[in-house]
PDB file of N, CA and C in Angstrom:
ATOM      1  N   UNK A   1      29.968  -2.409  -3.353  1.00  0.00           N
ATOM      2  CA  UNK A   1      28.944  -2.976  -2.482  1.00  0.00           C
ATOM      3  C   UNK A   1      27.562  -2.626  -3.033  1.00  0.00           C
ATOM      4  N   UNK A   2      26.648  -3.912  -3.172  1.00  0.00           N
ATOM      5  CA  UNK A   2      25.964  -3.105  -3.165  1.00  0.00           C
ATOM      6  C   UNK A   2      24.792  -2.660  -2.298  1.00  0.00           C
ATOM      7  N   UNK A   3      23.608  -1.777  -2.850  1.00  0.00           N
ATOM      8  CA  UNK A   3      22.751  -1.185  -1.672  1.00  0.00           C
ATOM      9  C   UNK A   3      21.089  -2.237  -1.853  1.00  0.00           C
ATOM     10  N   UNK A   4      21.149  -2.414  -0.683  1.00  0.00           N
ATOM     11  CA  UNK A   4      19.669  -2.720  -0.235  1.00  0.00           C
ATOM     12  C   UNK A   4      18.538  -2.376  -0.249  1.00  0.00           C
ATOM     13  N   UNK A   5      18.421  -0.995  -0.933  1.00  0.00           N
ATOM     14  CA  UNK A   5      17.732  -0.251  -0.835  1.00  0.00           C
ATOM     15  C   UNK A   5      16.486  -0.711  -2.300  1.00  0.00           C
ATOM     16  N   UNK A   6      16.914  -0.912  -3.724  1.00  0.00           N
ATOM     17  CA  UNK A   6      16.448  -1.500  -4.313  1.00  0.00           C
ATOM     18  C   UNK A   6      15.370  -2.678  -3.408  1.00  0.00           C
ATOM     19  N   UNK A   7      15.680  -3.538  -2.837  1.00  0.00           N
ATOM     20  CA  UNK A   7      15.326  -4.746  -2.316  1.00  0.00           C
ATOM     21  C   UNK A   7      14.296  -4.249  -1.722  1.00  0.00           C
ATOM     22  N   UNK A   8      14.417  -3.859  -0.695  1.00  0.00           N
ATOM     23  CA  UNK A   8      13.522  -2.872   0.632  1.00  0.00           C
ATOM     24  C   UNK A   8      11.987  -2.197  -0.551  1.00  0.00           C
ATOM     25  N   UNK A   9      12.576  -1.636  -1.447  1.00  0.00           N
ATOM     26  CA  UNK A   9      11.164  -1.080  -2.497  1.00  0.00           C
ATOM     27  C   UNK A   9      10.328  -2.400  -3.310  1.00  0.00           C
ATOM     28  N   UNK A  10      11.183  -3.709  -3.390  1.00  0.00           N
ATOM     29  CA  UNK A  10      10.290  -4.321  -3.353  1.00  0.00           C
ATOM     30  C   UNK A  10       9.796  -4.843  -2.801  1.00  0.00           C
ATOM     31  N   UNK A  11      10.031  -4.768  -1.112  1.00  0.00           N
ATOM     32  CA  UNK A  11       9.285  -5.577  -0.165  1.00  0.00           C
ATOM     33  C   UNK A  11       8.471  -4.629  -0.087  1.00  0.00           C
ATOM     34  N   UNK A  12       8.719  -3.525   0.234  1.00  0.00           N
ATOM     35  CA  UNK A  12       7.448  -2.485   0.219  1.00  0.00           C
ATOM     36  C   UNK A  12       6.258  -3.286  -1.231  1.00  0.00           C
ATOM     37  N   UNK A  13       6.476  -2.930  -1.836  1.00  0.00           N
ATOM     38  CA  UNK A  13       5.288  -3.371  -3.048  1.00  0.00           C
ATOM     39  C   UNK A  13       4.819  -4.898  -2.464  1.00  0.00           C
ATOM     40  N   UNK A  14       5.672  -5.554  -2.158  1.00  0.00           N
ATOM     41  CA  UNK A  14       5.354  -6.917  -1.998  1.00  0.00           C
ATOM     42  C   UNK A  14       4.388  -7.118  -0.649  1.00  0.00           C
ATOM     43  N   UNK A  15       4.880  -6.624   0.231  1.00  0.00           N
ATOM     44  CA  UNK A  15       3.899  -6.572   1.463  1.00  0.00           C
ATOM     45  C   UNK A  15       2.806  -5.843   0.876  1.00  0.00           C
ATOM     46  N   UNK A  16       2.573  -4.545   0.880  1.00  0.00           N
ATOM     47  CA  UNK A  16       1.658  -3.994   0.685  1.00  0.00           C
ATOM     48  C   UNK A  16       0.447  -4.330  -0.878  1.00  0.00           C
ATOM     49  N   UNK A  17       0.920  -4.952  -1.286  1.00  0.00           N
ATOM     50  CA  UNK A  17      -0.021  -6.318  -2.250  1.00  0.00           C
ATOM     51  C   UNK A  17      -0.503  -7.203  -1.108  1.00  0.00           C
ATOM     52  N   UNK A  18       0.038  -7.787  -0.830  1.00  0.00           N
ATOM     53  CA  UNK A  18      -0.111  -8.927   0.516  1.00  0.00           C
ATOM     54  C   UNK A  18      -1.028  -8.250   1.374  1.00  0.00           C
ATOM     55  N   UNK A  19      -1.357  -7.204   1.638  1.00  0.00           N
ATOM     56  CA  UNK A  19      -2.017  -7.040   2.519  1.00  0.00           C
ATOM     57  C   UNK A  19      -3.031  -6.161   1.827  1.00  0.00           C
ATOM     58  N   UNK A  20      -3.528  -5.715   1.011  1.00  0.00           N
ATOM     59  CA  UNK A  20      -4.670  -5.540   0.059  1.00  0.00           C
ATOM     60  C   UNK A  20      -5.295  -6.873  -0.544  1.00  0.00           C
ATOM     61  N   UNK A  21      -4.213  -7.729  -0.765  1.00  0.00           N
ATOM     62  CA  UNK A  21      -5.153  -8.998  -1.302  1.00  0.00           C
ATOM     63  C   UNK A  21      -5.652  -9.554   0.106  1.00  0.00           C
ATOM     64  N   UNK A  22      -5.228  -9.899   0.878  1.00  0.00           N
ATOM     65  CA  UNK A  22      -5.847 -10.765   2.399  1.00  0.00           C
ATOM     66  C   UNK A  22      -6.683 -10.155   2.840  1.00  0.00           C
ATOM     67  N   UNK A  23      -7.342  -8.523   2.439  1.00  0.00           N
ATOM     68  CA  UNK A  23      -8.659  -8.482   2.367  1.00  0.00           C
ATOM     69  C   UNK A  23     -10.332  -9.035   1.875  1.00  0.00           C
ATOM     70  N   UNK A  24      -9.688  -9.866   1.386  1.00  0.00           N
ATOM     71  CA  UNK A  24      -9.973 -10.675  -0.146  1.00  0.00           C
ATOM     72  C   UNK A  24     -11.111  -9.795  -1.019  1.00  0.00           C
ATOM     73  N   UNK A  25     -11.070  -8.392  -0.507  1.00  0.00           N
ATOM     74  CA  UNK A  25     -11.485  -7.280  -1.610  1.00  0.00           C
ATOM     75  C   UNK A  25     -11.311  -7.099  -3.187  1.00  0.00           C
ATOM     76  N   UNK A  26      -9.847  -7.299  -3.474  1.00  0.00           N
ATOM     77  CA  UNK A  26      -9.040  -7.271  -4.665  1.00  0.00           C
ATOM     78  C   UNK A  26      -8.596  -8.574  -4.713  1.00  0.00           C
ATOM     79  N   UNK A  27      -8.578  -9.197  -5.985  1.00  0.00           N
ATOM     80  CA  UNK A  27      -7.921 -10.423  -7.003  1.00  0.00           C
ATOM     81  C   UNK A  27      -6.608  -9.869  -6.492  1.00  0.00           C
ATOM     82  N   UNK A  28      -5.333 -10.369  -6.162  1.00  0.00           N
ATOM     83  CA  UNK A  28      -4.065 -10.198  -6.425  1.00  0.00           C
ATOM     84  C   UNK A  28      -3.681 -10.081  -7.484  1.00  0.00           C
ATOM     85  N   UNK A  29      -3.846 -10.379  -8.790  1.00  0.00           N
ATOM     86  CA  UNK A  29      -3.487  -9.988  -9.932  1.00  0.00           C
ATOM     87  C   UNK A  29      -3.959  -8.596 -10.825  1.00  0.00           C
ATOM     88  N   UNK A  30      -4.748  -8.029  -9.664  1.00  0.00           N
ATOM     89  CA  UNK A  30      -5.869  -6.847  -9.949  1.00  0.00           C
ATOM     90  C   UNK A  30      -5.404  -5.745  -9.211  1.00  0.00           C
ATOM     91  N   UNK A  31      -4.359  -5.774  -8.294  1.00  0.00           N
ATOM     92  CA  UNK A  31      -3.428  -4.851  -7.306  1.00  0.00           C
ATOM     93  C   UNK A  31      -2.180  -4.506  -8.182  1.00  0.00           C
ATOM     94  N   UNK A  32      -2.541  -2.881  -8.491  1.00  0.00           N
ATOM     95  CA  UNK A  32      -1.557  -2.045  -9.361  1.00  0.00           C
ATOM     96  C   UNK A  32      -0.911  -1.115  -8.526  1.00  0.00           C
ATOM     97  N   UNK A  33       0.209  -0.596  -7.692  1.00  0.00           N
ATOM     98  CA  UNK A  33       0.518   0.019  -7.008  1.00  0.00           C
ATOM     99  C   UNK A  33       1.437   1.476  -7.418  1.00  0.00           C
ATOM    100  N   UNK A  34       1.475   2.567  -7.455  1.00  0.00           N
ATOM    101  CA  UNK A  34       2.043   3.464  -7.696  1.00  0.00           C
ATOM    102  C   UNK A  34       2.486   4.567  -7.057  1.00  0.00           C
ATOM    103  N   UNK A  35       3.372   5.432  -7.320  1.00  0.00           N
ATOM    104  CA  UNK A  35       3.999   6.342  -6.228  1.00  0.00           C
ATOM    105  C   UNK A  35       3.394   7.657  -6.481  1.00  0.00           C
ATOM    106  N   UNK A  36       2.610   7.839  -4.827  1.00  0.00           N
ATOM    107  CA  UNK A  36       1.642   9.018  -4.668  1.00  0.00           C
ATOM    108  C   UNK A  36       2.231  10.377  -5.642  1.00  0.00           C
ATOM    109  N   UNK A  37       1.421  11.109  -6.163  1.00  0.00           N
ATOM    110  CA  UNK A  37       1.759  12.055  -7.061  1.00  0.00           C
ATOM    111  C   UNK A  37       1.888  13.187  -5.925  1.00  0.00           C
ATOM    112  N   UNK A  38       3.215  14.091  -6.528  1.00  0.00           N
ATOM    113  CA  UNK A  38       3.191  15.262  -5.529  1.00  0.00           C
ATOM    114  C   UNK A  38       2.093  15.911  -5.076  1.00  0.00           C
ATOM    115  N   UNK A  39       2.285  17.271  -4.414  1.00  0.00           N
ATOM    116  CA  UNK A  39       0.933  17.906  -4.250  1.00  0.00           C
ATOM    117  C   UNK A  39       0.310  17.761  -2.589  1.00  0.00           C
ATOM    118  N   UNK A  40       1.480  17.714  -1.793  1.00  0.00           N
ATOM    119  CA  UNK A  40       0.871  17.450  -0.164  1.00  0.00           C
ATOM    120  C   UNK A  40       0.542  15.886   0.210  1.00  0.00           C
ATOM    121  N   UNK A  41       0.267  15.015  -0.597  1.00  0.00           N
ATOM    122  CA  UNK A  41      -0.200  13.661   0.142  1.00  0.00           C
ATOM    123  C   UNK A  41       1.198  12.922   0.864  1.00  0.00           C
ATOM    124  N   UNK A  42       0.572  12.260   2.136  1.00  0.00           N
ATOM    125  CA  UNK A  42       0.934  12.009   3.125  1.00  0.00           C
ATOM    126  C   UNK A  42       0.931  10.467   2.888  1.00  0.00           C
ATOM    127  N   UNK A  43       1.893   9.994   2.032  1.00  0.00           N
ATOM    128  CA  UNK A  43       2.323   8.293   1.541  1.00  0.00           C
ATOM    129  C   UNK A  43       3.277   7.493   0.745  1.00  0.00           C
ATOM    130  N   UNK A  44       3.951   7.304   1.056  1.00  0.00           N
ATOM    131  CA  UNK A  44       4.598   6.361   0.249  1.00  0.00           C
ATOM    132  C   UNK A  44       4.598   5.572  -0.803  1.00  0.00           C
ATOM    133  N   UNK A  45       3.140   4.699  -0.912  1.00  0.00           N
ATOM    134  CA  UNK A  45       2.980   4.043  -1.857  1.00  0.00           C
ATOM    135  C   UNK A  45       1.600   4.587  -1.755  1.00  0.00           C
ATOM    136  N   UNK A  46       0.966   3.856  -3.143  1.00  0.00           N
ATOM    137  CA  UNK A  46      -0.690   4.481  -3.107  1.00  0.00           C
ATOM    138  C   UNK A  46      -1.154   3.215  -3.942  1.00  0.00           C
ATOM    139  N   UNK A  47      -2.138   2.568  -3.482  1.00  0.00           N
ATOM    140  CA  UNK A  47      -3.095   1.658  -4.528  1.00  0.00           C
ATOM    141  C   UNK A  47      -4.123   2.429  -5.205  1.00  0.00           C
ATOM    142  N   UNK A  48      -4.578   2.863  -6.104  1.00  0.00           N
ATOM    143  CA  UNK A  48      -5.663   3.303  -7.338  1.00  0.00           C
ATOM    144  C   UNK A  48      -6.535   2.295  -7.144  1.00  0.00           C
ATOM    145  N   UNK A  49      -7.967   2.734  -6.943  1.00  0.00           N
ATOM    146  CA  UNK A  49      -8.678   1.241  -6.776  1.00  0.00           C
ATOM    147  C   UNK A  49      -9.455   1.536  -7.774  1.00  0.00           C
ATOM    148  N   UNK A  50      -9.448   2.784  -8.527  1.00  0.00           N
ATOM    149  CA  UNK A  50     -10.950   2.358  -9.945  1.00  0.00           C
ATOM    150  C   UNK A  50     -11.082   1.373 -10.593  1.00  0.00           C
ATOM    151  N   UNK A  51     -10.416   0.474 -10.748  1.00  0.00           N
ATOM    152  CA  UNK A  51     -10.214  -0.933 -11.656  1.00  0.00           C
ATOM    153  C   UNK A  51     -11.274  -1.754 -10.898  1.00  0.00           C
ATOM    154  N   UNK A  52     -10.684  -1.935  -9.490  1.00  0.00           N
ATOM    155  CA  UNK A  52     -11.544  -2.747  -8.492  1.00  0.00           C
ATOM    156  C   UNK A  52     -12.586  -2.496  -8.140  1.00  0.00           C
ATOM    157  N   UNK A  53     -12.966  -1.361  -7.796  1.00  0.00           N
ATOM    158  CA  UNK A  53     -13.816  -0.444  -8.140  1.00  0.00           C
ATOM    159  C   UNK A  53     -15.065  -0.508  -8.503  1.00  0.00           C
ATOM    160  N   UNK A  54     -14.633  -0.474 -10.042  1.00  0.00           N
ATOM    161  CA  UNK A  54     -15.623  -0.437 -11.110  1.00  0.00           C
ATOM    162  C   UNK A  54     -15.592  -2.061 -10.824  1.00  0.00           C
ATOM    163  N   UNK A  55     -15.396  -3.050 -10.997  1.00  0.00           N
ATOM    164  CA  UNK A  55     -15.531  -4.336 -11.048  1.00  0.00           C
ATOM    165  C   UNK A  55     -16.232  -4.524  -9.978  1.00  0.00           C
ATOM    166  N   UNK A  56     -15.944  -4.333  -8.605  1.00  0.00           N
ATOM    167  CA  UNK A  56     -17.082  -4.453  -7.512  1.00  0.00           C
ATOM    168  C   UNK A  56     -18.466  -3.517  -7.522  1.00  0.00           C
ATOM    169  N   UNK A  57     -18.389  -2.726  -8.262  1.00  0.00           N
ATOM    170  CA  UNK A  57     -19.950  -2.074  -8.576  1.00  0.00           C
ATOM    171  C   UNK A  57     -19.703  -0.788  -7.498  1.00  0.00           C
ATOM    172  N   UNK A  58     -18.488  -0.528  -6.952  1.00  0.00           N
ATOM    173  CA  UNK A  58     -19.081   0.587  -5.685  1.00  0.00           C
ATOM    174  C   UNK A  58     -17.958   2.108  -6.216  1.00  0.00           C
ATOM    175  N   UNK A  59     -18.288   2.814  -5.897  1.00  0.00           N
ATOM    176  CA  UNK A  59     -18.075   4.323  -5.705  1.00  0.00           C
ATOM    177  C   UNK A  59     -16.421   4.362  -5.301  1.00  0.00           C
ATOM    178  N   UNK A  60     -15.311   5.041  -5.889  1.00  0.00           N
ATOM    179  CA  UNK A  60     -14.214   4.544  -5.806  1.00  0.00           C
ATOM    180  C   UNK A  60     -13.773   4.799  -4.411  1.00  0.00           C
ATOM    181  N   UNK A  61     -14.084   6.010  -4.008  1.00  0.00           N
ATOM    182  CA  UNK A  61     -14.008   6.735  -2.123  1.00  0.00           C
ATOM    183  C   UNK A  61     -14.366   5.723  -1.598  1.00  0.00           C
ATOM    184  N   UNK A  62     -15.239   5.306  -1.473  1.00  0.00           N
ATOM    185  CA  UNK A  62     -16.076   4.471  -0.602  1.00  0.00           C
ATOM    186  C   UNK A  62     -15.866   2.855  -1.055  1.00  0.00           C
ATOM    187  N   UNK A  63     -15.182   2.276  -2.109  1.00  0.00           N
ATOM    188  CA  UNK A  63     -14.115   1.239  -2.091  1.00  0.00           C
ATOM    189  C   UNK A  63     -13.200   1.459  -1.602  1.00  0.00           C
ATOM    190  N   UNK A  64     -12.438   2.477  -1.467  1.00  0.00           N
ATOM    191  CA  UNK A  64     -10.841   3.255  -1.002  1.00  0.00           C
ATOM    192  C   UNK A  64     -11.339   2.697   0.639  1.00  0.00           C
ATOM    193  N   UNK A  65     -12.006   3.315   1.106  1.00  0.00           N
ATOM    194  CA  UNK A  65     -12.531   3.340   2.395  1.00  0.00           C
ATOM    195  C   UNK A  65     -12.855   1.672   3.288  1.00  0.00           C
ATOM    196  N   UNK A  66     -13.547   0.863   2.634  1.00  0.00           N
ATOM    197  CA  UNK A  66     -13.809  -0.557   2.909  1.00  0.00           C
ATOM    198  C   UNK A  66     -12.631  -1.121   2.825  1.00  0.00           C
ATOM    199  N   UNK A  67     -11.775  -1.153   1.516  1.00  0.00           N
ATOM    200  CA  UNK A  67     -10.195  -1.706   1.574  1.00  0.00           C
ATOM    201  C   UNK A  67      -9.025  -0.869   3.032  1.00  0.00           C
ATOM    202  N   UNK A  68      -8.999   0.321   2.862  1.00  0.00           N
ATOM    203  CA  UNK A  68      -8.264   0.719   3.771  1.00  0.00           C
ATOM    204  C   UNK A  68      -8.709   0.232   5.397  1.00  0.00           C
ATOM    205  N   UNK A  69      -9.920  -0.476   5.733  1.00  0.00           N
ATOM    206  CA  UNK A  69     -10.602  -0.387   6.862  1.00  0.00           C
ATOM    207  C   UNK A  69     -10.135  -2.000   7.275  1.00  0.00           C
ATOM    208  N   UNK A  70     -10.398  -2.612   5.807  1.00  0.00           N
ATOM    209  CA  UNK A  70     -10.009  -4.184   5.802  1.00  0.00           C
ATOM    210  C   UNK A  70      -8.276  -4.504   6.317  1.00  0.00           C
ATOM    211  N   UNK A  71      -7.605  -3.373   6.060  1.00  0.00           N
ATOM    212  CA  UNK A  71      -6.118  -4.212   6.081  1.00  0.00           C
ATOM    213  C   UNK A  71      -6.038  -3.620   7.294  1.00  0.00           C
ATOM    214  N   UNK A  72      -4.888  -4.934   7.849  1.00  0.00           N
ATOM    215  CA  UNK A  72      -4.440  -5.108   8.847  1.00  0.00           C
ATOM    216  C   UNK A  72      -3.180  -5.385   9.211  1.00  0.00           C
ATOM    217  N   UNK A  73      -2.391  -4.281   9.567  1.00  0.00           N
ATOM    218  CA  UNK A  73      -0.875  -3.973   9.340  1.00  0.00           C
ATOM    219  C   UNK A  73      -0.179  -4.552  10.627  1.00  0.00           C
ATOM    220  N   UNK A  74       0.259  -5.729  10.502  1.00  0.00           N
ATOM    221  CA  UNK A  74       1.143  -6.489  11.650  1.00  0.00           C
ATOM    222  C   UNK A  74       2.335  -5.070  12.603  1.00  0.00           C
ATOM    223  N   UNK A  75       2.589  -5.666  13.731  1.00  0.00           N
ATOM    224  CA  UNK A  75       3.463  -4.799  14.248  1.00  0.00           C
ATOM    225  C   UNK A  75       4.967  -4.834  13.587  1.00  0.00           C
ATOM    226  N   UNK A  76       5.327  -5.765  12.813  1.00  0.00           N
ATOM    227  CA  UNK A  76       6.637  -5.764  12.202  1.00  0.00           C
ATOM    228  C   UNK A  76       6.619  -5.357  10.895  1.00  0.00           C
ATOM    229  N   UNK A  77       5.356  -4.729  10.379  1.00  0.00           N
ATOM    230  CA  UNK A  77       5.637  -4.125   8.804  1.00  0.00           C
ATOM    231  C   UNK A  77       6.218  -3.367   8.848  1.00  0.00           C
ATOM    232  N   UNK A  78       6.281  -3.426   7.618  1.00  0.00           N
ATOM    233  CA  UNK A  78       7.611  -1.743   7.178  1.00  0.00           C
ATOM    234  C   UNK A  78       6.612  -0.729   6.850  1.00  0.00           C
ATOM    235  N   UNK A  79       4.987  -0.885   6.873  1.00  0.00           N
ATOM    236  CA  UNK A  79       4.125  -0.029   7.257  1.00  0.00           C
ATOM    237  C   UNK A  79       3.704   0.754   8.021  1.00  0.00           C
ATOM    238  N   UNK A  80       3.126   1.563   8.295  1.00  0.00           N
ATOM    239  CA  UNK A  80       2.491   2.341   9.480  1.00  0.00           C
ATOM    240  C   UNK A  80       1.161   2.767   9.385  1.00  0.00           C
ATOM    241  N   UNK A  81       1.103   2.476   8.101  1.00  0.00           N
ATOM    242  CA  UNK A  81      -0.808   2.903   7.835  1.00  0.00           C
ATOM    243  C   UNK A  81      -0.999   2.596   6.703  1.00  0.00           C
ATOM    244  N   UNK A  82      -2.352   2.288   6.288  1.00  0.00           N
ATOM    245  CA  UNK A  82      -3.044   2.745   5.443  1.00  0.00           C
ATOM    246  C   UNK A  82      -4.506   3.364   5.381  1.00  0.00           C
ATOM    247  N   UNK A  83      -4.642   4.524   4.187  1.00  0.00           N
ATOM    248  CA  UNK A  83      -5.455   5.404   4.596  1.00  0.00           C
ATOM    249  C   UNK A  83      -6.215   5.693   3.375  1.00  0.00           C
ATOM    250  N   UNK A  84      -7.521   5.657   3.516  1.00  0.00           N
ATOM    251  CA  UNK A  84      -8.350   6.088   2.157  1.00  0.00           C
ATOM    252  C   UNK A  84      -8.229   7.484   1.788  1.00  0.00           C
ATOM    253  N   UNK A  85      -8.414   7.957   0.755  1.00  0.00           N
ATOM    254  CA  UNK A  85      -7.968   9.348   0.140  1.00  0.00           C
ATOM    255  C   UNK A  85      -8.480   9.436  -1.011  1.00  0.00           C
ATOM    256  N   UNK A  86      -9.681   9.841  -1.019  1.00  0.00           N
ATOM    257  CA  UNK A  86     -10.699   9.511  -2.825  1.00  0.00           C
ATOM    258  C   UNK A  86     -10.458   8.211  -3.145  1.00  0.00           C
ATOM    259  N   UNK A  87     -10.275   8.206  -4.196  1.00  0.00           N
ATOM    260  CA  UNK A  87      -9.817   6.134  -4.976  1.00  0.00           C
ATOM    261  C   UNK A  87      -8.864   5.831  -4.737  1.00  0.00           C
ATOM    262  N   UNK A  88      -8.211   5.963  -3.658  1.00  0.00           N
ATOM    263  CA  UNK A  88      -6.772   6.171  -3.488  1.00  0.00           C
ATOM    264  C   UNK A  88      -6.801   5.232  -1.757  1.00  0.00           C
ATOM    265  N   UNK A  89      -5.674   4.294  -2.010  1.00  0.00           N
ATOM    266  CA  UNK A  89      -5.257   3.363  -0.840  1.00  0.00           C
ATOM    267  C   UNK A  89      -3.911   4.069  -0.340  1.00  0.00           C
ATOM    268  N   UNK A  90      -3.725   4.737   0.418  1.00  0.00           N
ATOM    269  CA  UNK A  90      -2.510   5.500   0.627  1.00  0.00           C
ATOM    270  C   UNK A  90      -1.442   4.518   2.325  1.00  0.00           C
ATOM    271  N   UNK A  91      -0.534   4.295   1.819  1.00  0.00           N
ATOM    272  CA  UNK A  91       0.386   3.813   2.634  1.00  0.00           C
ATOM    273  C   UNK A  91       1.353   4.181   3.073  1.00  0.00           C
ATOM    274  N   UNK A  92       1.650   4.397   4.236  1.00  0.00           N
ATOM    275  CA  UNK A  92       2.841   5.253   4.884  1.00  0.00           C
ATOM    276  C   UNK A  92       3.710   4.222   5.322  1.00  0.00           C
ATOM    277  N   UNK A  93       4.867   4.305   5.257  1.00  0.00           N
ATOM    278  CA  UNK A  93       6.013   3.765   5.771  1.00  0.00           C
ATOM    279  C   UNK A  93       6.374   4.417   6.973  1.00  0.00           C
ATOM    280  N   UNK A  94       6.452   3.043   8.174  1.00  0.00           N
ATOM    281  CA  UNK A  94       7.261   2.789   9.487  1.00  0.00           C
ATOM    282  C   UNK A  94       8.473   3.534   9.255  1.00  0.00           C
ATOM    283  N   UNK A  95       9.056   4.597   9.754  1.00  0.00           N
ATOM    284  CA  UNK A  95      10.381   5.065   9.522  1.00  0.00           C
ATOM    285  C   UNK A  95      11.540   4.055  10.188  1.00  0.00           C
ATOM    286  N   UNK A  96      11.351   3.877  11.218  1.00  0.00           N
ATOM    287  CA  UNK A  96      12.153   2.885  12.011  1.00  0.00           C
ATOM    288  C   UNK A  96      12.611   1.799  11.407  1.00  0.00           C
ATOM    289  N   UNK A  97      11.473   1.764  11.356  1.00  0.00           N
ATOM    290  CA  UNK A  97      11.090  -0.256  10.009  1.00  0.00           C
ATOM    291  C   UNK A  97      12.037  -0.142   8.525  1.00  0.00           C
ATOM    292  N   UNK A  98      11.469   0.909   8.084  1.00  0.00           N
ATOM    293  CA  UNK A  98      12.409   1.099   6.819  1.00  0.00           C
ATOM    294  C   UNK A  98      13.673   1.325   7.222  1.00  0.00           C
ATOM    295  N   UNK A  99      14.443   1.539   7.671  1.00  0.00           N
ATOM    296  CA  UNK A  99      15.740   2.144   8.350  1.00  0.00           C
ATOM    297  C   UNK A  99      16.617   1.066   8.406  1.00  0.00           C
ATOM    298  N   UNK A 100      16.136   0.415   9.201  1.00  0.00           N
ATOM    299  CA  UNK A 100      16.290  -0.689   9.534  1.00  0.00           C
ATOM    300  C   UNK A 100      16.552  -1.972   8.841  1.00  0.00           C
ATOM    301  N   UNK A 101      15.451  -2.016   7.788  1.00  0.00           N
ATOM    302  CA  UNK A 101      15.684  -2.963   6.864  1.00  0.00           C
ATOM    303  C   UNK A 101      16.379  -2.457   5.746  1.00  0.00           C
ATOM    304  N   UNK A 102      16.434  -1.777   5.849  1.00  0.00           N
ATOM    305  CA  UNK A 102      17.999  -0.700   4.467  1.00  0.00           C
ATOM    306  C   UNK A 102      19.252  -1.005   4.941  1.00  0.00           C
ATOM    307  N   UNK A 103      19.230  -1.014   6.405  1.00  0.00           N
ATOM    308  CA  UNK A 103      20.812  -0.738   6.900  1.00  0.00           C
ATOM    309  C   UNK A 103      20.617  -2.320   6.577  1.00  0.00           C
ATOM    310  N   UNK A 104      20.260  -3.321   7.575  1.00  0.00           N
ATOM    311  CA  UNK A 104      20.406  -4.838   7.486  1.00  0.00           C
ATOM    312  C   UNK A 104      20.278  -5.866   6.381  1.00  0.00           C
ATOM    313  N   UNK A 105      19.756  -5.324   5.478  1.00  0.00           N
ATOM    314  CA  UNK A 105      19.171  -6.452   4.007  1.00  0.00           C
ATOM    315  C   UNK A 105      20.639  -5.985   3.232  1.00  0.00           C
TER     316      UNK A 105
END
């Protein structure tokens, strides 16, 4: 059998693109997503915004901050937040949500 779980990590990436670009802050082709580095942070996935960043002319915190402020996480994501953190777009996963779509997909 196999597991769903693969699938579920790319809806994670896939939503959470989707909802950094519908800020219309970031180009969609300009959304690089990566898995928060140890060390205490509180996320699942993390967007790096120096790219965007530097291309919008602003301070990477304070891009982190305008993008994280812009998205807007429906009640059925497999999200639960997103949160600025230096240049850093930090995204937490819905536990429920993920659970859920692991057991069912």
């Amino acid at each position: 059998m196999d597991t769903p779980l693969p699938y579920v990590f790319d809806r994670l990436r896939t939503e959470a693109t989707a909802l950094i670009a519908a800020t219309g802050l970031v180009a969609p082709d300009a959304i690089t997503l990566a898995e928060p580095k140890a060390g205490g942070v509180q996320a699942d996935l993390a967007f790096p915004v120096f790219v965007a960043a530097k291309a919008a002319g602003t301070p990477p915190p304070m891009f982190a901050q305008t993008v994280a402020n812009a998205i807007t996480i429906p009640s059925d994501s497999l999200f639960l937040s997103a949160v600025a953190a230096g240049g850093f777009v930090n995204f937490a996963v819905r536990p429920d949500v993920f659970a859920q779509a692991v057991v069912s997909d």
